[in-house]
Protein backbone atom coordinates (compact mmCIF):
# COMPACT_ATOMS: atom_id res chain seq x y z
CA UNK A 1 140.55 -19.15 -121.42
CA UNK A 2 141.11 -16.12 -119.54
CA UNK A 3 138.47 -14.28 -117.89
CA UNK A 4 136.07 -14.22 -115.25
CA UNK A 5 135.23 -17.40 -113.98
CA UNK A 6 131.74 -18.53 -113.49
CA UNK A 7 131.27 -18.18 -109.63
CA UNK A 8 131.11 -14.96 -107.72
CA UNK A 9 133.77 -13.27 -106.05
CA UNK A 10 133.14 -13.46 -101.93
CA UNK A 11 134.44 -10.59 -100.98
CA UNK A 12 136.30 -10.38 -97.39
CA UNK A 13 134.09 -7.82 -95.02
CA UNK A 14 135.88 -4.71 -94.24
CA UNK A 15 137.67 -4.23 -90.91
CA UNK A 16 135.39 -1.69 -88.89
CA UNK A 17 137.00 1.80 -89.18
CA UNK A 18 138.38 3.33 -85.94
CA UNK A 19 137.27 6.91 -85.63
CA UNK A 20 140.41 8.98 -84.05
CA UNK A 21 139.40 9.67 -80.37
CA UNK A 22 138.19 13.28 -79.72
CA UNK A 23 140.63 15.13 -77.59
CA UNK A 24 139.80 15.41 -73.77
CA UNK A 25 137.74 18.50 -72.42
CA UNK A 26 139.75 21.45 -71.04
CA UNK A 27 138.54 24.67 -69.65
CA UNK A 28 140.32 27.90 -70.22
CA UNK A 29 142.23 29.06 -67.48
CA UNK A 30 140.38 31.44 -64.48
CA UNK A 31 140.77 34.95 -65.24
CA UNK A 32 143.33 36.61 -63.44
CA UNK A 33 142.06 38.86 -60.22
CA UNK A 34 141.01 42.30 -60.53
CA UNK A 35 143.89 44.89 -60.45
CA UNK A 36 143.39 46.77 -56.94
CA UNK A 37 142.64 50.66 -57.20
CA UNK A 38 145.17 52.86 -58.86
CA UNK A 39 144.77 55.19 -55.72
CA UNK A 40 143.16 53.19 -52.45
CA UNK A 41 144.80 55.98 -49.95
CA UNK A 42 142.33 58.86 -51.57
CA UNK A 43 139.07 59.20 -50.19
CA UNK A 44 136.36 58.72 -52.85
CA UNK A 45 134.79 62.21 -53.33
CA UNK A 46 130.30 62.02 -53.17
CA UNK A 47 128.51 63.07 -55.71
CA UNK A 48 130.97 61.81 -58.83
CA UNK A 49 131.07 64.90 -60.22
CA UNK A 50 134.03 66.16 -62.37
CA UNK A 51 137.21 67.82 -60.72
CA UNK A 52 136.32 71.86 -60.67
CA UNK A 53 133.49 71.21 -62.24
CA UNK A 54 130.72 73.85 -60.95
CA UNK A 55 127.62 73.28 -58.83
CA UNK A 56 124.53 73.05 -60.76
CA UNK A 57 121.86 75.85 -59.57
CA UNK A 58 118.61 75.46 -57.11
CA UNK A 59 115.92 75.05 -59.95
CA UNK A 60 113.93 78.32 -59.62
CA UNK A 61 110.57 78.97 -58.65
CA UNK A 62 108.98 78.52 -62.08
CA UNK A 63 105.46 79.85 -61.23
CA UNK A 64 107.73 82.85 -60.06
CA UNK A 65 108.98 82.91 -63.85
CA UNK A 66 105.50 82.42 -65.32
CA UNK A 67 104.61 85.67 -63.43
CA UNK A 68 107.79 87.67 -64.23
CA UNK A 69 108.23 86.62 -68.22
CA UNK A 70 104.98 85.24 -68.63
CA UNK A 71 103.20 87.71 -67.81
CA UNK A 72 100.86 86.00 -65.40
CA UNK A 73 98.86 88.11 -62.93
CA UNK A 74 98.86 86.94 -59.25
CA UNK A 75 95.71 84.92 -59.01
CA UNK A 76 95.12 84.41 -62.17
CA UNK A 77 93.79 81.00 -63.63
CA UNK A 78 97.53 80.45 -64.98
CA UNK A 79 99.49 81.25 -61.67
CA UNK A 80 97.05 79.20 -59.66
CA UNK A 81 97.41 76.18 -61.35
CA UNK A 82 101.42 76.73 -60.70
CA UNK A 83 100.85 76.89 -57.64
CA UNK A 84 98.88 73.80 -57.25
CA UNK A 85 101.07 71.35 -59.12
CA UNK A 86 104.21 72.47 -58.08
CA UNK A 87 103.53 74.30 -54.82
CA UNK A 88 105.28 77.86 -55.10
């Protein structure tokens, strides 16, 4: 006869499967050092305004304004509140 015989098959446990290893930690290099200043020998101008740009104006006296296009009379309830808040 040819077949199957009676008994079971034992089968032969499996050899343990090796994982690869994981490849070792680097870091990425340091970042290079900051490039120095395109132009250390110039003395850095206050302010950082633009080159020939012009000077911005004193703010005005705007209680001054309130009586001269607003129409406010000197002393009135209008000019003396200007004059309290923002002292002109």
């Amino acid at each position: 006869m040819a077949g199957p015989s009676g008994r079971p098959r034992r089968n032969e446990p499996a050899a343990p499967r090796r994982t690869p290893a994981a490849p070792p930690v680097t870091h990425p290099p340091a970042a290079p050092p900051a490039p120095a200043p395109a132009h250390p020998d110039r003395p850095r101008q206050r302010g950082g305004g633009l080159p020939g740009a012009a000077q911005v104006p004193q703010a005005p006296d705007v209680c001054a304004l309130g009586r001269e296009y607003g129409g406010w009379r000197g002393g009135s309830p209008e000019s003396e509140i200007c004059e309290q808040t923002y002292g002109h």
